[in-house]
Every structure is written in C-alpha cells, then in structure tokens.
N, C-alpha and C. Protein backbone atom coordinates (compact mmCIF):
# COMPACT_ATOMS: atom_id res chain seq x y z
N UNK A 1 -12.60 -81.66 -20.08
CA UNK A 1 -12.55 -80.66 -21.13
C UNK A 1 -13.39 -81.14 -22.32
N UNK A 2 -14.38 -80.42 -23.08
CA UNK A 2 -15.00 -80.62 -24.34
C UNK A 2 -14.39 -79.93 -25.07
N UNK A 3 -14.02 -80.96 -26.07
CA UNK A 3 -13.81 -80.67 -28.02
C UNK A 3 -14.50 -79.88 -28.56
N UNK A 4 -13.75 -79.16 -29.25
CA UNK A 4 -14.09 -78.30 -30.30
C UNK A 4 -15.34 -79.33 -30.96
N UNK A 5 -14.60 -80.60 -31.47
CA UNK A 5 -15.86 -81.01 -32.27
C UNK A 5 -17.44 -81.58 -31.32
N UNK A 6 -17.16 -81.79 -30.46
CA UNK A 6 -18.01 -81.97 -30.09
C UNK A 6 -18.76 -81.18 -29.53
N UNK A 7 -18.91 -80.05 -29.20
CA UNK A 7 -19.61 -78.63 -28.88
C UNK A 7 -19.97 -78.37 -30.83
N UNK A 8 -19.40 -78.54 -31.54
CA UNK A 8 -19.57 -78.06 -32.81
C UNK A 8 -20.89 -79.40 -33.32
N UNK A 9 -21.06 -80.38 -33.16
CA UNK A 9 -21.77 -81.63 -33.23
C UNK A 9 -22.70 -81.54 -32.18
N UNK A 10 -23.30 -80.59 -30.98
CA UNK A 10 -23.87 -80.55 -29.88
C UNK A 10 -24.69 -79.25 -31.13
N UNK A 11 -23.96 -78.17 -31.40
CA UNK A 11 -24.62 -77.07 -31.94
C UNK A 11 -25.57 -77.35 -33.17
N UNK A 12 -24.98 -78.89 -34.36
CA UNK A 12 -25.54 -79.10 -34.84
C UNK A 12 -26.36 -79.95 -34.63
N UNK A 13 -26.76 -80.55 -33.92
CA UNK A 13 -27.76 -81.48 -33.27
C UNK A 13 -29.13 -80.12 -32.52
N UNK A 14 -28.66 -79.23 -31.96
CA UNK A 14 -29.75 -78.40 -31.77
C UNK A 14 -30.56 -76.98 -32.69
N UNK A 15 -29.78 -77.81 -34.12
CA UNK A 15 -30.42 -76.80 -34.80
C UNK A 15 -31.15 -77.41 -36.20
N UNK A 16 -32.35 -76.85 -36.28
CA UNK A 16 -33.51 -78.05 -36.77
C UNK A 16 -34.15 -77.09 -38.27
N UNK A 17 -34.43 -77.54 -38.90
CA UNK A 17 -34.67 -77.44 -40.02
C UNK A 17 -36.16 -78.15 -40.59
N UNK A 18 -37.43 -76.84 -40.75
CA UNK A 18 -38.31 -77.11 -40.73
C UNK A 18 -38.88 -77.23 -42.50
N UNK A 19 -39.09 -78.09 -43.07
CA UNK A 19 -39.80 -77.95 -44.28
C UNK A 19 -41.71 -78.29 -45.10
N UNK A 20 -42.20 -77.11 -45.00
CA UNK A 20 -43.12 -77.40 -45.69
C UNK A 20 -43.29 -77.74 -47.49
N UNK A 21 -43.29 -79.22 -47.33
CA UNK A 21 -43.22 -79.05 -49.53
C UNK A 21 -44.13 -78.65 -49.66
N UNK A 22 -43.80 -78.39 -51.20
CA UNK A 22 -44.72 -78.31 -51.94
C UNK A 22 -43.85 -77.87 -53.56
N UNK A 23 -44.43 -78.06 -54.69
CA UNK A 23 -44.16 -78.03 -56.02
C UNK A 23 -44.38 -76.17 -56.84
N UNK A 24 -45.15 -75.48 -55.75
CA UNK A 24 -44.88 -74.23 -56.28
C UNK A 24 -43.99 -73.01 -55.04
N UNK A 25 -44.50 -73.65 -54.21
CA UNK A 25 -43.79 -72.93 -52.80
C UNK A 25 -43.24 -74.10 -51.73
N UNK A 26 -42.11 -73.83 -51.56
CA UNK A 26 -41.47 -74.93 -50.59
C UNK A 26 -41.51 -73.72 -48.88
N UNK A 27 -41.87 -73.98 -48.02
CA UNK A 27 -41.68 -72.87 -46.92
C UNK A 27 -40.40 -73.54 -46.15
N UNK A 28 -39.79 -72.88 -45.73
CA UNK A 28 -38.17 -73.79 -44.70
C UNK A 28 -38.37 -72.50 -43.75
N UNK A 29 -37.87 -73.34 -42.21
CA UNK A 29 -37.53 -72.14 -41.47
C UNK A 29 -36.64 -73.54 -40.69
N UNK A 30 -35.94 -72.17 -40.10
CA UNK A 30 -34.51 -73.54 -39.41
C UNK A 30 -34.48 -72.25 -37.74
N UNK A 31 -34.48 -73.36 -36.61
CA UNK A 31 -34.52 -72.61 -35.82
C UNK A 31 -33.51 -73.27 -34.53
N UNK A 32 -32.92 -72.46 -33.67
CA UNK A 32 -31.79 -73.23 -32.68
C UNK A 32 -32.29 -73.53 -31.25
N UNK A 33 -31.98 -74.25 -30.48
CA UNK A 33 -32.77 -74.66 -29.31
C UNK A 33 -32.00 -74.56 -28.32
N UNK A 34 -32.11 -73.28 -27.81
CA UNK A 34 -30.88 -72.86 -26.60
C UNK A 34 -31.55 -73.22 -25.76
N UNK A 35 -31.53 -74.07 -24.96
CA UNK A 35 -31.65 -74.58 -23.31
C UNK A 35 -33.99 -74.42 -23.81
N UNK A 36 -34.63 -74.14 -23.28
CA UNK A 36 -35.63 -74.24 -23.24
C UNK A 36 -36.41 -73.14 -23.95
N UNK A 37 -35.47 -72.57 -24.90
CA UNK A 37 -36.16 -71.55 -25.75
C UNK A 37 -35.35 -71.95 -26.94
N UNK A 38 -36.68 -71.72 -28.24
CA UNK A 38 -36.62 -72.12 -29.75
C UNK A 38 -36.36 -70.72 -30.41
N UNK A 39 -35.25 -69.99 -30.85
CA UNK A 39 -34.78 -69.12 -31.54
C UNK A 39 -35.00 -69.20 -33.05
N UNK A 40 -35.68 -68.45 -33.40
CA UNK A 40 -36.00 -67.95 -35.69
C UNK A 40 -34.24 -67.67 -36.13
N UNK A 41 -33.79 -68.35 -36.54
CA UNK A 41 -32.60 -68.54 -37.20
C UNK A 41 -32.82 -67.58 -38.52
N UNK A 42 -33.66 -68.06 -39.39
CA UNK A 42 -34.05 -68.27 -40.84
C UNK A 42 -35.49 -68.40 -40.88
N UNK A 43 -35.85 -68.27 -42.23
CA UNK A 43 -36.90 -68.49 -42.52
C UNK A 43 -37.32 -67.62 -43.98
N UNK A 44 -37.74 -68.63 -44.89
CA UNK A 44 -38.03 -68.27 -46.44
C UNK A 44 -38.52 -69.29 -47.02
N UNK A 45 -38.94 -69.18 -48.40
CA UNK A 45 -39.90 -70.10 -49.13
C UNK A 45 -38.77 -70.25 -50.83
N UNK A 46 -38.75 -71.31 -50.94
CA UNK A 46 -38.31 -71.89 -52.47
C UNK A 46 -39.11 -72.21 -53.55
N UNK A 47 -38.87 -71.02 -54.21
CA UNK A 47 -40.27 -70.84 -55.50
C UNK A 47 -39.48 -71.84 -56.67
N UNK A 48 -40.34 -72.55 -57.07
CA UNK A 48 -40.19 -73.30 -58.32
C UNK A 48 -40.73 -72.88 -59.28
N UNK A 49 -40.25 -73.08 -60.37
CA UNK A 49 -40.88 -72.80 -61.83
C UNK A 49 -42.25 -73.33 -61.92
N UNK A 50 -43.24 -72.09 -62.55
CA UNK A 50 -44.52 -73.10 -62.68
C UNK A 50 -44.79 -74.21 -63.87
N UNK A 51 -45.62 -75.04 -63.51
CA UNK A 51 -45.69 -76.30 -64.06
C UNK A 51 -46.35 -76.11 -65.05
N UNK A 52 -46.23 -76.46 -66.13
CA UNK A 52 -46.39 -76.57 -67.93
C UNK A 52 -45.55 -77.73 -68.30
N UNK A 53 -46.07 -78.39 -70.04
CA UNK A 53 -45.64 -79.52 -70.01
C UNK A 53 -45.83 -80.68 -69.30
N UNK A 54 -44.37 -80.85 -69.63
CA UNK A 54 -43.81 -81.84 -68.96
C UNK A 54 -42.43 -81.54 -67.58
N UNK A 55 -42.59 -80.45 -66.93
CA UNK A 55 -40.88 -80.10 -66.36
C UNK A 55 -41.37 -80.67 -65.35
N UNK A 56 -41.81 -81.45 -64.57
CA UNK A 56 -41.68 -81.93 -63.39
C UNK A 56 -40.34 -82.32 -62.88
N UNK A 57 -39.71 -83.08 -63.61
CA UNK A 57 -38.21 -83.59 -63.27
C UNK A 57 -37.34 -82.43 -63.00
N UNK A 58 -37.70 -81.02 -63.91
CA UNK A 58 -36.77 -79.59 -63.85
C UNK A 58 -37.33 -79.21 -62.24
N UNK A 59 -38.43 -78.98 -62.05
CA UNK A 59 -39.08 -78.55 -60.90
C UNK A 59 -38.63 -79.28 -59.51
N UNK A 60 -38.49 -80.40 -59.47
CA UNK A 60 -37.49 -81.06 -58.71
C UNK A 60 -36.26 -81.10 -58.36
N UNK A 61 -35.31 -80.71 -59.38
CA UNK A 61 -34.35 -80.86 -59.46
C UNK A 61 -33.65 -79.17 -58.69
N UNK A 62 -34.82 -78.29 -59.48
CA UNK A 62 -34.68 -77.24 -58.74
C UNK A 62 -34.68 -77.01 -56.72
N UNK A 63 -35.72 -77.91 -57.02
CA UNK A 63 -36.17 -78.08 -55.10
C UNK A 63 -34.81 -78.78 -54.56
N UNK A 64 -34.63 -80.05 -55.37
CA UNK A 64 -33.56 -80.53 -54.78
C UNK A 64 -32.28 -79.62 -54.41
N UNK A 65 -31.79 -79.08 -55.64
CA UNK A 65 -30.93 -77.85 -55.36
C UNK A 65 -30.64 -76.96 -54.22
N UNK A 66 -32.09 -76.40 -54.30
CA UNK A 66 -32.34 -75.48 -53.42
C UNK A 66 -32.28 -75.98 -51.67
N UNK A 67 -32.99 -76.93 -51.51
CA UNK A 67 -32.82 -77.49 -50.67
C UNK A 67 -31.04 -77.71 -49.90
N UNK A 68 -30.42 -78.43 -50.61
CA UNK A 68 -29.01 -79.35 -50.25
C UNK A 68 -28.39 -77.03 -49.91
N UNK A 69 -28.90 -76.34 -50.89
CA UNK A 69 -28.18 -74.74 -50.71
C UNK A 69 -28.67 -74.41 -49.13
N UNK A 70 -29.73 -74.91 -48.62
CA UNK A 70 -30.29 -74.48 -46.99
C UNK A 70 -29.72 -75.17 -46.23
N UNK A 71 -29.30 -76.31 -46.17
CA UNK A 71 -28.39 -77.54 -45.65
C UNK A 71 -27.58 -77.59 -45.57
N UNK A 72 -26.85 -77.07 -46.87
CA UNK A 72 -24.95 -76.32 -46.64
C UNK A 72 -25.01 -75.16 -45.79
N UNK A 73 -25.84 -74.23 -46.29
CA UNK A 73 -25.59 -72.91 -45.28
C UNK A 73 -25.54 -73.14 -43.82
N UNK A 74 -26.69 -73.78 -43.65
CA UNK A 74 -27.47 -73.36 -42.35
C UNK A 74 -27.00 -74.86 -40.94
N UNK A 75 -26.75 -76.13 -41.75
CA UNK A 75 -25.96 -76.90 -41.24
C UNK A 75 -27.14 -77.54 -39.70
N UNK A 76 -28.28 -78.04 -40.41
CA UNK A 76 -29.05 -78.04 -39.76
C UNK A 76 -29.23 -79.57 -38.95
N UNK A 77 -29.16 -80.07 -37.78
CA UNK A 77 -29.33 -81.71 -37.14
C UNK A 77 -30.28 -82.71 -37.32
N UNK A 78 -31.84 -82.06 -37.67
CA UNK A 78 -32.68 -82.68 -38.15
C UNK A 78 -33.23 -81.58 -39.54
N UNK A 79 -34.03 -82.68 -39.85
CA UNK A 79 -34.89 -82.15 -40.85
C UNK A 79 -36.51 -82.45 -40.46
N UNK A 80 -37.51 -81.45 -40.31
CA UNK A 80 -38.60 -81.85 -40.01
C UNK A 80 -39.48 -81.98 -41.33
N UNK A 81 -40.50 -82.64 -41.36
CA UNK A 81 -41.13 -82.26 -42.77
C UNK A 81 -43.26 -82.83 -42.23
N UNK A 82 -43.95 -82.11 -42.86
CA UNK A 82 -45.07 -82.95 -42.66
C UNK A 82 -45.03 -83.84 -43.95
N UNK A 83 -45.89 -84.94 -42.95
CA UNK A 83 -46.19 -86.07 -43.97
C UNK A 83 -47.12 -85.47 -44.93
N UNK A 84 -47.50 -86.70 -45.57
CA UNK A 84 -48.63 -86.36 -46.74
C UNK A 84 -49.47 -86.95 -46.47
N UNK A 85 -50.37 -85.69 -46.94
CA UNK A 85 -51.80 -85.27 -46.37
C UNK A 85 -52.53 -85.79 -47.89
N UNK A 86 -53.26 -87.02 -47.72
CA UNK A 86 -54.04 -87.24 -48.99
C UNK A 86 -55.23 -87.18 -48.69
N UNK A 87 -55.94 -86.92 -49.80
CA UNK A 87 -57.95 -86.68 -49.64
C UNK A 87 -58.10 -87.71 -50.75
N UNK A 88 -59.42 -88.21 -50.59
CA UNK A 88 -60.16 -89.08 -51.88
C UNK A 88 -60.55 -88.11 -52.73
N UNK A 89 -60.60 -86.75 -52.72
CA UNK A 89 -60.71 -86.47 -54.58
C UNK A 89 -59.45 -85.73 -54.56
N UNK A 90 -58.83 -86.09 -54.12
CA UNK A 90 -57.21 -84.77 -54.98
C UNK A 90 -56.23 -85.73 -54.67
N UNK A 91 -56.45 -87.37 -55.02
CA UNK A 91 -55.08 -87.95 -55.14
C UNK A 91 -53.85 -87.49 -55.60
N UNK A 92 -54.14 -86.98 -56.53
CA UNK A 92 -52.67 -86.58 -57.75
C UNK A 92 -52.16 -85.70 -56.90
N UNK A 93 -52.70 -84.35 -55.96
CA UNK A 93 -51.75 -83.72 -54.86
C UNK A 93 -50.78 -84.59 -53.79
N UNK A 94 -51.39 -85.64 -53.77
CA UNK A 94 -50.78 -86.63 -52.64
C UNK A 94 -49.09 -87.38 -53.43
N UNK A 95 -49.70 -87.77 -54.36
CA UNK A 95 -48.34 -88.09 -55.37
C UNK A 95 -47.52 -87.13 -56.06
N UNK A 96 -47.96 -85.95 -56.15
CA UNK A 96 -47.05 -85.08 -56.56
C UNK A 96 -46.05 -84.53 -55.40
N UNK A 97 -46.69 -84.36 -54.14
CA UNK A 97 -46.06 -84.13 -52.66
C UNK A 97 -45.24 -85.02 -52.12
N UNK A 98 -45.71 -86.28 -52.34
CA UNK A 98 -44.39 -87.65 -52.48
C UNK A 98 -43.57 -87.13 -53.04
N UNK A 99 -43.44 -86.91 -54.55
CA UNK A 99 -42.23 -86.41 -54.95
C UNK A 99 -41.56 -85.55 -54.31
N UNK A 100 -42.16 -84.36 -54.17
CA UNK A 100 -41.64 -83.55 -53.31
C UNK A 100 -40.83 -84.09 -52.64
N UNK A 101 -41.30 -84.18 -51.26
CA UNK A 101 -41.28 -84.83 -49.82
C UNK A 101 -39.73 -86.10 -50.38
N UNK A 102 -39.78 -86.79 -51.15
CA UNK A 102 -38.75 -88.04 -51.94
C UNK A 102 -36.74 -87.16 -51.67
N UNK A 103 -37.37 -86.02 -52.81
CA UNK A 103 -36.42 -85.07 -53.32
C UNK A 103 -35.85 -84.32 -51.72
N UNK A 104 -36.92 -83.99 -50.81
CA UNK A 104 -36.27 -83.09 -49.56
C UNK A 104 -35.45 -84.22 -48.93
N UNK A 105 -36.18 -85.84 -48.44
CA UNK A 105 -35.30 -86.21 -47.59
C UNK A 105 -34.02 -87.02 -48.47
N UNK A 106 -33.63 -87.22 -49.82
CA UNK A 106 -32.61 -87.43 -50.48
C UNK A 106 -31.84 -86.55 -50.24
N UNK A 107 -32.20 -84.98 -50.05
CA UNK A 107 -30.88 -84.21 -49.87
C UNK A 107 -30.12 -84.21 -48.70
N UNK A 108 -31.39 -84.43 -47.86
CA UNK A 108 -31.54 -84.60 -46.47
C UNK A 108 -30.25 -85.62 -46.33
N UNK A 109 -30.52 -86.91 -46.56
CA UNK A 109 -29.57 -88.21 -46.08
C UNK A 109 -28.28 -87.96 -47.18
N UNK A 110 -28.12 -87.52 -48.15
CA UNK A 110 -27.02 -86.93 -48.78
C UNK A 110 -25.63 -86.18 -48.14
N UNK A 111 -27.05 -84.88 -47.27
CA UNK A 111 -26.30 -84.36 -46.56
C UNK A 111 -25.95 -85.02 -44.78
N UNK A 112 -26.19 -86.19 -44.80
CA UNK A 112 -25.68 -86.99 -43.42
C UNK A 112 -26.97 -86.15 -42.19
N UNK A 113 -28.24 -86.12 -42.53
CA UNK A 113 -29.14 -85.46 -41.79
C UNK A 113 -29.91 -86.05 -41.99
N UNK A 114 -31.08 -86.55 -40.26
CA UNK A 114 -31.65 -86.92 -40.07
C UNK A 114 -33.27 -86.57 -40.48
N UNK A 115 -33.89 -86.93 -40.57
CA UNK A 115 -35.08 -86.56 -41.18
C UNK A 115 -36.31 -87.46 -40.10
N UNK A 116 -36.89 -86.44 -39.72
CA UNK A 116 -38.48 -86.78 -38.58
C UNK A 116 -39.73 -86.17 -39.69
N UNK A 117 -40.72 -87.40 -40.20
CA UNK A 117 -42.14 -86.84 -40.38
C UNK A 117 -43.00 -86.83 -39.34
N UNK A 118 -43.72 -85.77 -39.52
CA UNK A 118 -44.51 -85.55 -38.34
C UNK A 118 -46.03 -84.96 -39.34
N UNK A 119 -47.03 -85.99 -38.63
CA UNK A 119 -48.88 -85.36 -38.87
C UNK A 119 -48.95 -84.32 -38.80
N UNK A 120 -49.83 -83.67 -40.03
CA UNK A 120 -50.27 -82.12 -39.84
C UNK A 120 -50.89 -82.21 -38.84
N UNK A 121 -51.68 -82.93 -38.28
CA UNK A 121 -52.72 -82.45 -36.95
C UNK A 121 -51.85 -82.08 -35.81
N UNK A 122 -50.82 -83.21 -36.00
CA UNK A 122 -49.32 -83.15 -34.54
C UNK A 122 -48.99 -81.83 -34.81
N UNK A 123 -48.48 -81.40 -35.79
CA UNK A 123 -47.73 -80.19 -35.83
C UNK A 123 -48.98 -78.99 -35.25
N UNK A 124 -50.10 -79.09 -35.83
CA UNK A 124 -50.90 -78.05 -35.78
C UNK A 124 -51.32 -78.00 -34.47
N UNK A 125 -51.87 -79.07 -33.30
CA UNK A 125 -52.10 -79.71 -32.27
C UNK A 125 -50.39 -78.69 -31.10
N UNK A 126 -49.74 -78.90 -31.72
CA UNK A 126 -48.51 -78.70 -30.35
C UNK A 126 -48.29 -77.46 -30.61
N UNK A 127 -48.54 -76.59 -32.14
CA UNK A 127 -48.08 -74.98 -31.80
C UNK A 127 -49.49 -74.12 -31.67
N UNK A 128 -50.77 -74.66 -31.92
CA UNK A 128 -52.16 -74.04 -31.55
C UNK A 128 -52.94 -74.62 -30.43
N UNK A 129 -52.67 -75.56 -30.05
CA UNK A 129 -53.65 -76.65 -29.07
C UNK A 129 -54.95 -77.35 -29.69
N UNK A 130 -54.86 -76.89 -31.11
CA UNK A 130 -55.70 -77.55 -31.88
C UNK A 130 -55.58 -78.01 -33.24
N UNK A 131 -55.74 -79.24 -33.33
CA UNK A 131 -55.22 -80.31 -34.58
C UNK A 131 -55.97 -80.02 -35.38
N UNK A 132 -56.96 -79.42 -35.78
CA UNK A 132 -57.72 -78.73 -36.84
C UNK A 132 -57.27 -77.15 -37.13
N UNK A 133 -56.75 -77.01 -36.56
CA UNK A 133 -56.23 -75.26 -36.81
C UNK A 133 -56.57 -74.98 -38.34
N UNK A 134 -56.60 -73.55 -38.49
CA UNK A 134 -56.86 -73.28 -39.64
C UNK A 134 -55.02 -72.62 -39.69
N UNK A 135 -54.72 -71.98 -41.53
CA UNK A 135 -53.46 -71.39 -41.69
C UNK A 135 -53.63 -70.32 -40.64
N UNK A 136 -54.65 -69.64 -40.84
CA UNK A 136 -53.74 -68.14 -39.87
C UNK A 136 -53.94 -68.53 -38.48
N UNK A 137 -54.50 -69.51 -38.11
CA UNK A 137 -54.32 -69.88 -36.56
C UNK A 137 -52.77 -70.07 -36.51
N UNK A 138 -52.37 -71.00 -37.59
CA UNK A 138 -50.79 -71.43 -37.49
C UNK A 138 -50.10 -70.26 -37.81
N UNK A 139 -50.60 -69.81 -38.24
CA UNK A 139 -49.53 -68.37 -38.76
C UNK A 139 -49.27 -67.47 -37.52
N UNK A 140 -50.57 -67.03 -36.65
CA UNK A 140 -50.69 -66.71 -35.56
C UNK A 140 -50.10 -66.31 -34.29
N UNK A 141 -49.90 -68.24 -34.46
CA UNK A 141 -48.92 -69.17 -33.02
C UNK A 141 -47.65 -69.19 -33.34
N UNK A 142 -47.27 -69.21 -34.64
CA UNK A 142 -45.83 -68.96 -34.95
C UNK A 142 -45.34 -67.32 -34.83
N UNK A 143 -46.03 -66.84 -35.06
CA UNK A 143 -45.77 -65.27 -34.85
C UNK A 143 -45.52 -65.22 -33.41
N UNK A 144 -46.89 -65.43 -32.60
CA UNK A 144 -46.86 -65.31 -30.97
C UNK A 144 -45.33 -66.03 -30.52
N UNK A 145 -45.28 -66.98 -30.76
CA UNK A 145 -44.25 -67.97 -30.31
C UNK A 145 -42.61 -67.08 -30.66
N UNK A 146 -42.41 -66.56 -32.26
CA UNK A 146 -41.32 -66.09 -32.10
C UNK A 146 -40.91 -64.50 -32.17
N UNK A 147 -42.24 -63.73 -31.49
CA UNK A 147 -42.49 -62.43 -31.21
C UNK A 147 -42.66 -61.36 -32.39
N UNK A 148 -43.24 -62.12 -33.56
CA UNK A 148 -43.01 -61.38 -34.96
C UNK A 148 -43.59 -60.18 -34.89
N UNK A 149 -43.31 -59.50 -35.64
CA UNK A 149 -44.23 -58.24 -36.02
C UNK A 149 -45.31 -58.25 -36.83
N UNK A 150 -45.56 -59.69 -37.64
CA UNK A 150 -46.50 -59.94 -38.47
C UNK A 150 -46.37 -61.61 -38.53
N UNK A 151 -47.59 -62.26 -39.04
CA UNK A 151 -47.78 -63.15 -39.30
C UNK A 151 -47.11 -63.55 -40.79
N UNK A 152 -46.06 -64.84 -40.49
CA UNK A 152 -45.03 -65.23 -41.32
C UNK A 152 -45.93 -65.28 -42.41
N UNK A 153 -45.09 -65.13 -43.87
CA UNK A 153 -45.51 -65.63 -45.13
C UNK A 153 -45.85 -65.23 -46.12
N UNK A 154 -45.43 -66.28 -46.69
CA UNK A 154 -47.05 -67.14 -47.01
C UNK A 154 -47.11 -68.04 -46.03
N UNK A 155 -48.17 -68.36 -45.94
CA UNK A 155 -48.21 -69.62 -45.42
C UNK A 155 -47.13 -70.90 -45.07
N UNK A 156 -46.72 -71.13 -46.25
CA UNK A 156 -45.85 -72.25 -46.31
C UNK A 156 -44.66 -72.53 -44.83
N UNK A 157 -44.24 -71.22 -45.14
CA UNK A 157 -42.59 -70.20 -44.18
C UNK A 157 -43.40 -70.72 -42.38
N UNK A 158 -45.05 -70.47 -42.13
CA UNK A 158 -45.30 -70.43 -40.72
C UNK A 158 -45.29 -71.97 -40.67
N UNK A 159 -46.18 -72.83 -41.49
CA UNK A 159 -46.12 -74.39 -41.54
C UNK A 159 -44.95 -75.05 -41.21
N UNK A 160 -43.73 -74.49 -42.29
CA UNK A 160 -42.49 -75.17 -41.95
C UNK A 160 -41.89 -75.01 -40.56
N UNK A 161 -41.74 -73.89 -40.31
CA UNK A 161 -41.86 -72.97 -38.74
C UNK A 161 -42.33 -73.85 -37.40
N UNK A 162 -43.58 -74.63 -37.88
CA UNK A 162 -44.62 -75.32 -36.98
C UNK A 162 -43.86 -76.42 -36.73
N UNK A 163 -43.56 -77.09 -37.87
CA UNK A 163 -42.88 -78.46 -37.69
C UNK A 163 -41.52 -78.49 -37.16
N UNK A 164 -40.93 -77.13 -37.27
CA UNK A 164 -39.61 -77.57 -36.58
C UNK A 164 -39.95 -77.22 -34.99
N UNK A 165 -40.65 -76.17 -34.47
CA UNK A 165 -41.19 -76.32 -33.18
C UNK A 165 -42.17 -77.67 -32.69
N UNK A 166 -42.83 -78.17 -33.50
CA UNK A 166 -43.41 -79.18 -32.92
C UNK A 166 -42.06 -80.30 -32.60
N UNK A 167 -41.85 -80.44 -33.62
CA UNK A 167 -39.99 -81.39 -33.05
C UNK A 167 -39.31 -81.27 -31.97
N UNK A 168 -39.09 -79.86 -31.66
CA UNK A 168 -38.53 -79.19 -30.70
C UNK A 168 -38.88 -79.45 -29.43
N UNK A 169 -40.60 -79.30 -29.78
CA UNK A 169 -41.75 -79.64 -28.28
C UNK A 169 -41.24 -80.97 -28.03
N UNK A 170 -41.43 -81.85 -28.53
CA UNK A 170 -41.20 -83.20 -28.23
C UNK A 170 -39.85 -83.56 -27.67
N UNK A 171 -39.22 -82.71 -28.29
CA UNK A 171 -38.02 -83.09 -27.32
C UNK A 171 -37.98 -82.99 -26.35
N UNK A 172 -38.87 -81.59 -25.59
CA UNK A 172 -38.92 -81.02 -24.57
C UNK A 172 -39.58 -82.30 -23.79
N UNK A 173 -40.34 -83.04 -23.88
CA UNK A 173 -41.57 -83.37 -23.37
C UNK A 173 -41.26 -84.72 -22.80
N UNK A 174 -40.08 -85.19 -24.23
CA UNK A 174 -39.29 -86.48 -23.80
C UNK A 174 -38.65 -86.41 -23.15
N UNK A 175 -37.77 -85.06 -22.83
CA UNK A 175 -36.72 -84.90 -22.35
C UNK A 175 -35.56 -85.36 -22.68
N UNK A 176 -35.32 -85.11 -23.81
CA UNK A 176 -34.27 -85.24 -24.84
C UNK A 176 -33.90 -84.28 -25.76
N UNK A 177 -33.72 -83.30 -25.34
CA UNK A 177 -33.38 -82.05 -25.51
C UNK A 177 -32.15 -81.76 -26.22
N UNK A 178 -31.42 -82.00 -27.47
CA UNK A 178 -30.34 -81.56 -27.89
C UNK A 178 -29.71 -83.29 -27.64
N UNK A 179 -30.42 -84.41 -27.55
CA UNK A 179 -29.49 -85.85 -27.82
C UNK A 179 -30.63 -86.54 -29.41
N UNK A 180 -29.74 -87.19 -29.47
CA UNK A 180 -30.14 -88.14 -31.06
C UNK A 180 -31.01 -89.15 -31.23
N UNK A 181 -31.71 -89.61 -29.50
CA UNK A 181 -32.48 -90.43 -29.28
C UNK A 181 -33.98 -90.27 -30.00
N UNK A 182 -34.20 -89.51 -30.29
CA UNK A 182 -36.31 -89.47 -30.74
C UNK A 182 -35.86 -89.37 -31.91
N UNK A 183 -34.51 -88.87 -32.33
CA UNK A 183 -34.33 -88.62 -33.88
C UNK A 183 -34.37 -89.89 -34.84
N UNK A 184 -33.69 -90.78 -33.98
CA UNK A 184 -33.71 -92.53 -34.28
C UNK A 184 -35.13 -93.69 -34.66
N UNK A 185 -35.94 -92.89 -33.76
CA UNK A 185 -37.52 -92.95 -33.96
C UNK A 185 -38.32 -93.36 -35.17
C-alpha cells in the first residue's frame, strides 16, 4: 500500500518550476510530468518596478516575494533557472542577473526546493535542436510542444517554459523520471 504522503511527495517531485530572471520581467512557467508527457500547469511573468535611483534592493525584494508567492501556490520539486549569460561589453547585465538569479534560488532553498542551472544553449539545444535558436524559434517550440494557440509571452514566460522542459528532457533521457537523482547533480 502507498501513503498518502508519499504519492503527495511523488506529485511534488514531478512538478517543476521553470524561471527565466530578469530585473524588469521575471518569466515562470511550472509544468507536471505525467508518465512521458510534460503538461502547462501555469505560466506568467513577474513585473518589477522600473529601475531609478537607487531601488535595486526594493526590486529584489519584490522578485523575492513574488517568487516564494509561485512556490507556495504551485508547490513545485525543482526549480529550473538559466545560468548567466555574460558578454565582454554588457558586464553589469551579468551582475545584475546574479542578483537576480541569488534572490530566485534563496527562495528556492527557503522553500526546501531544489534548484538545477542549466546553459542557455542546453535549454535552447533540447526544445529547438538548436543551441543558437533565436526567441521566436523558442517561443515557437514551446507553443508546438504545449499545443498553444499562440506563441507564449513575452518572451521571458516561453524561456522559462524551455528550461523546465529541458529538465524534464533529461530526465527522460537519464531515465530518471520523477526520482531525486539528477536533481542532486
């Protein structure tokens, strides 16, 4: 016989939580992994106040918020996120996305949830077949993939989208499908 809790700890282990940061648009989509198909749970973007001054710390604090509010609701097993993507002339995007990225997985381990970074090329690579994809390629494949009527977004909503299916893929691939092993990784 299986436990209540443990069918309830099986459900949250297969339901994944995708985040694209960012400091003016955060994209999240959280999606469930019934046997060999990835189900759209959710999916929306967390607008922050725009930046003037000095509010960076407010702008955070907001994300943080907002964030731990998708995490209570939605009660998600992982957290996916892309890493950060730095260029030699737009350092300061790279450190401002740290922050970001700091603030998601604090809520993340707060809330007793695991957290996987994964390469934009990986993510872009497993839902287009190509690690250079452009956005509406990704926007595209996320549509195709969860039968939309339109291509998610903004942007942000299909990105985050990407990363929790690219997670998903890998599970598939490892064959670890709904256990805690790649999450440990």
């Amino acid at each position: 016989m299986v436990s209540q809790a443990s069918v309830a700890s099986q459900a949250r282990l297969a339901r994944v939580l995708g985040i694209d940061p960012g400091l003016n648009l955060t994209g999240y989509g959280v999606i469930d992994c019934r046997g060999r198909e990835a189900v759209l749970v959710e999916a929306g973007v967390i607008r922050l106040p725009a930046a003037h001054n000095d509010n960076l710390a407010e702008r955070l604090e907001k994300l943080f918020e907002s964030v731990n509010e998708v995490i209570r609701e939605f009660k998600p097993g992982m957290v996916c996120l892309e890493e950060v993507y730095s260029h030699a002339d737009y350092p300061r995007t790279a450190i401002l996305m740290g922050h970001a990225r700091g603030v998601i997985c604090l809520a993340a381990r707060l809330a007793q949830v695991s957290v996987v970074s994964l390469p934009a090329k990986r993510i872009k690579q497993s839902v287009t077949g190509n690690g250079n994809a452009s956005k509406l390629q990704v926007q595209r494949a996320v549509q195709h993939h969860f039968s939309l009527d339109g291509v998610p977004h903004p942007p942000d909503v299909a990105d985050a989208l990407a990363a929790a299916l690219c997670y998903v893929q890998s599970l598939r691939v490892n064959g670890t499908a709904g256990r805690r092993s790649l999450a440990a990784r």
